[in-house]
Protein backbone atom coordinates (compact mmCIF):
# COMPACT_ATOMS: atom_id res chain seq x y z
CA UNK A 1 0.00 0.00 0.00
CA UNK A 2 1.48 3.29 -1.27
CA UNK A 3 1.17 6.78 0.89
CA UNK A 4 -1.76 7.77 -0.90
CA UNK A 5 -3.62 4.36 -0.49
CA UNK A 6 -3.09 4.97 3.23
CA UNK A 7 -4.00 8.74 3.50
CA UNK A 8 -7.54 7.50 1.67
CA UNK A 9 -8.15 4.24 4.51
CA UNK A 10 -7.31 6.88 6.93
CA UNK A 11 -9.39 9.51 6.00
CA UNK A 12 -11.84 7.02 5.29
CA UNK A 13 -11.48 5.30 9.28
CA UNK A 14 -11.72 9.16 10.75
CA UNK A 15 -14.91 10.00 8.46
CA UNK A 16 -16.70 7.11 10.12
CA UNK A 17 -15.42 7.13 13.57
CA UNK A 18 -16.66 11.05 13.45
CA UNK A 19 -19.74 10.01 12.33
CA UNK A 20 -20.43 6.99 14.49
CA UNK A 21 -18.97 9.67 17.70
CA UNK A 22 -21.94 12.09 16.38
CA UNK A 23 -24.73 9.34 16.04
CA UNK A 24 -24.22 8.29 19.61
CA UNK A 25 -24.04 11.74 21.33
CA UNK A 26 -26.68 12.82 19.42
CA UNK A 27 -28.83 9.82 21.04
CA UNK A 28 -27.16 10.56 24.44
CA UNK A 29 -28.48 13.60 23.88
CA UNK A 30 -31.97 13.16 22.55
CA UNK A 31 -32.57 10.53 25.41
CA UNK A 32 -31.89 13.09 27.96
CA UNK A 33 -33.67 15.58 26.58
CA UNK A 34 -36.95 13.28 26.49
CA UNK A 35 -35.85 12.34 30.14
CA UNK A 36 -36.17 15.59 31.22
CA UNK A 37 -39.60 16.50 29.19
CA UNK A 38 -41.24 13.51 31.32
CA UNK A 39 -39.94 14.57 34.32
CA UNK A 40 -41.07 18.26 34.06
CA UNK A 41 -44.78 17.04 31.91
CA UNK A 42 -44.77 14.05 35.56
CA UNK A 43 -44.00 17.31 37.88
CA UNK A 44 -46.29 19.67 36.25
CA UNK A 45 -49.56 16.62 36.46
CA UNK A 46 -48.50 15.60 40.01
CA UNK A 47 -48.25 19.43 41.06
CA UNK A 48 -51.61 20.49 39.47
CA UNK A 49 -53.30 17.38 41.15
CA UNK A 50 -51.64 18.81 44.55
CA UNK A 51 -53.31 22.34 43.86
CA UNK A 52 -56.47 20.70 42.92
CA UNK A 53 -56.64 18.78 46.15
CA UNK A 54 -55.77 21.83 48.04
CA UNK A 55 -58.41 24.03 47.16
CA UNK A 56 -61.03 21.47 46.84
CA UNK A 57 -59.97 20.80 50.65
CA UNK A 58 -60.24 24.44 50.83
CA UNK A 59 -63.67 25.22 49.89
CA UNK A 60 -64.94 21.78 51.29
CA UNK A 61 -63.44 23.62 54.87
CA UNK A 62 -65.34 26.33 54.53
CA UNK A 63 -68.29 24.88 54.10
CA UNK A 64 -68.25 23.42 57.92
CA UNK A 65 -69.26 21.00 59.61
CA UNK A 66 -73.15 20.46 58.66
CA UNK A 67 -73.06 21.88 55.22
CA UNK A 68 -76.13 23.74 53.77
CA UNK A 69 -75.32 22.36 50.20
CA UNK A 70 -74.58 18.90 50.61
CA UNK A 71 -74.28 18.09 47.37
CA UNK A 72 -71.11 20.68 46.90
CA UNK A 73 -69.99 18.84 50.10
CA UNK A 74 -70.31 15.58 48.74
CA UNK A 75 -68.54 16.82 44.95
CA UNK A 76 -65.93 18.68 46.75
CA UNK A 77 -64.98 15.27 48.62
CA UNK A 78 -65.23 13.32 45.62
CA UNK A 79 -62.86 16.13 43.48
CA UNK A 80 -60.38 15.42 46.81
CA UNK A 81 -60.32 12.13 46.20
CA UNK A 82 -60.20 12.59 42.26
CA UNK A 83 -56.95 14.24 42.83
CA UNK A 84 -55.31 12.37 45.53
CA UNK A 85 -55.94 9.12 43.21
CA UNK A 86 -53.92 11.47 40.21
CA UNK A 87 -51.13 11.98 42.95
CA UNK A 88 -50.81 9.17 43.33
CA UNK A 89 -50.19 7.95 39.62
CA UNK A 90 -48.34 10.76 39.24
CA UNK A 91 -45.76 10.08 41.85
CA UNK A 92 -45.55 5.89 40.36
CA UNK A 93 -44.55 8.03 37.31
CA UNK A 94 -42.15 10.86 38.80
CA UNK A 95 -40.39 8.31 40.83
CA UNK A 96 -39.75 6.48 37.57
CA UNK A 97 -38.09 9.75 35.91
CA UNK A 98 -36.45 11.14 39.42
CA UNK A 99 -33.60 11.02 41.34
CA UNK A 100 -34.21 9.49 44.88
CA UNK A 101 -34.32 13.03 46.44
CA UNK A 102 -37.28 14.12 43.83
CA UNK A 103 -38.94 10.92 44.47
CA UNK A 104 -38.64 11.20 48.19
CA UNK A 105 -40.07 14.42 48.42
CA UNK A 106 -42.74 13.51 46.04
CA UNK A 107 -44.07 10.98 48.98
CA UNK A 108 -43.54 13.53 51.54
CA UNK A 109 -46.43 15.50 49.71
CA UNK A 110 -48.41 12.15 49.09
CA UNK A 111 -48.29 11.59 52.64
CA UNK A 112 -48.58 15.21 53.61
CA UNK A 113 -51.99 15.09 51.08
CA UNK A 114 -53.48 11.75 52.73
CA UNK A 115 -53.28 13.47 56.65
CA UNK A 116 -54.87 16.15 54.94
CA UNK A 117 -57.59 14.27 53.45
CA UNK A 118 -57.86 12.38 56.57
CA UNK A 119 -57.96 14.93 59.04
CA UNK A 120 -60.94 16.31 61.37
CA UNK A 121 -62.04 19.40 59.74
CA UNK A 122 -60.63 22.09 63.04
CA UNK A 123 -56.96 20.26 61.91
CA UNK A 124 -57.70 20.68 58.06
CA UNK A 125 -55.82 24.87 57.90
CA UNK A 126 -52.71 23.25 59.72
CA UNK A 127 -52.48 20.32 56.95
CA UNK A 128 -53.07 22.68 54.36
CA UNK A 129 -49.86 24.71 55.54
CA UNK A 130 -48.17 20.88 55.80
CA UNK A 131 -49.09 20.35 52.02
CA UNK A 132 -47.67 23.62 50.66
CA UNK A 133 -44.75 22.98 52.73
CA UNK A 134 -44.38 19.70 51.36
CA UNK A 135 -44.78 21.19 47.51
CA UNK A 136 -42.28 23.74 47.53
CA UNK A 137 -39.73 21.13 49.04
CA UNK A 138 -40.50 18.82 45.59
CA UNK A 139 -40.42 22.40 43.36
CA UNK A 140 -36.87 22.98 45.22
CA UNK A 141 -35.38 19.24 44.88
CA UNK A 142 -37.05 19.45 41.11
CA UNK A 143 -35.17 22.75 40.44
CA UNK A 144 -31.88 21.22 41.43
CA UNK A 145 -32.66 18.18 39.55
CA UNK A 146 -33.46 19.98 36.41
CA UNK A 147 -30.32 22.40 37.12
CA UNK A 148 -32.90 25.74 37.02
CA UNK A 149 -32.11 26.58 40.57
C-alpha cells in the first residue's frame, strides 16, 4: 500500500469514527432531553393534582361541619379524592423519571396530602400549611434536579 492508499483508509477510518462519535451523542443527547420532558410534563400533572386537592380541601373547609349544600360537600370530597388518586399515579410516574431526592419528596407531599384528606375538619388549615410545605420542598429538589435553581 502506497502513501496515498493509506492517506484514503485513513481519512476514510476518521470520516466514520466522526460520524459513528456524532450518532451516539446525538442519542445521548436526545434521550436526555426526552428524560427531562417527562420529568417536568410528571412534575407539572403531580403538582396540578396537589393544587387541585388543596383548594377542593379548601372550599370543602369552609363549608363546615353540617353543610347547607350537601351536594357541593359531597362533589368537593369526591374532586379530593379525584386528585389524591392522580397523585398518586403521578408520583408511580415521577419516581420512575427522578432522582431518589425528587422521588422522596414527592411521597412527603403524598403523605402530607393523605393526613390532609384524613384529618378532622378544626386540623384541616394546619395540613393545608403541611401540604404547601411539602410542595415547595418537591419544586426545590425538582429545580436542582433539572439544574434551574
Amino acid at each position: 500500500m502506497g502513501v496515498g492508499e493509506w492517506a484514503a483508509f485513513t481519512a476514510a477510518f476518521i470520516s466514520g469514527a466522526n460520524i459513528v462519535v456524532t450518532a451516539l451523542l446525538t442519542r445521548s443527547r436526545d434521550r436526555t432531553s426526552w428524560s427531562r420532558e417527562s420529568l417536568s410534563d410528571t412534575l407539572v400533572a403531580l403538582l396540578e393534582a396537589s393544587w387541585r386537592s388543596s383548594d377542593a380541601v379548601r372550599e370543602r373547609h369552609e363549608l363546615g361541619p353540617r353543610p347547607a349544600d350537601a351536594a357541593l360537600a359531597t362533589r368537593l370530597d369526591d374532586a379530593i379524592e379525584a386528585a389524591f388518586a392522580e397523585l398518586r399515579t403521578s408520583l408511580t410516574r415521577l419516581r420512575l423519571f427522578a432522582t431518589e431526592r425528587v422521588g422522596a419528596a414527592g411521597v412527603d407531599l403524598l403523605i402530607s396530602h393523605r393526613e390532609l384528606r384524613d384529618a378532622a375538619l378544626a386540623d384541616q388549615p394546619a395540613g393545608l400549611d403541611a401540604v404547601s410545605a411539602a410542595r415547595r420542598r418537591l419544586i426545590q429538589a425538582a429545580r436542582r434536579d433539572l439544574k434551574t435553581d
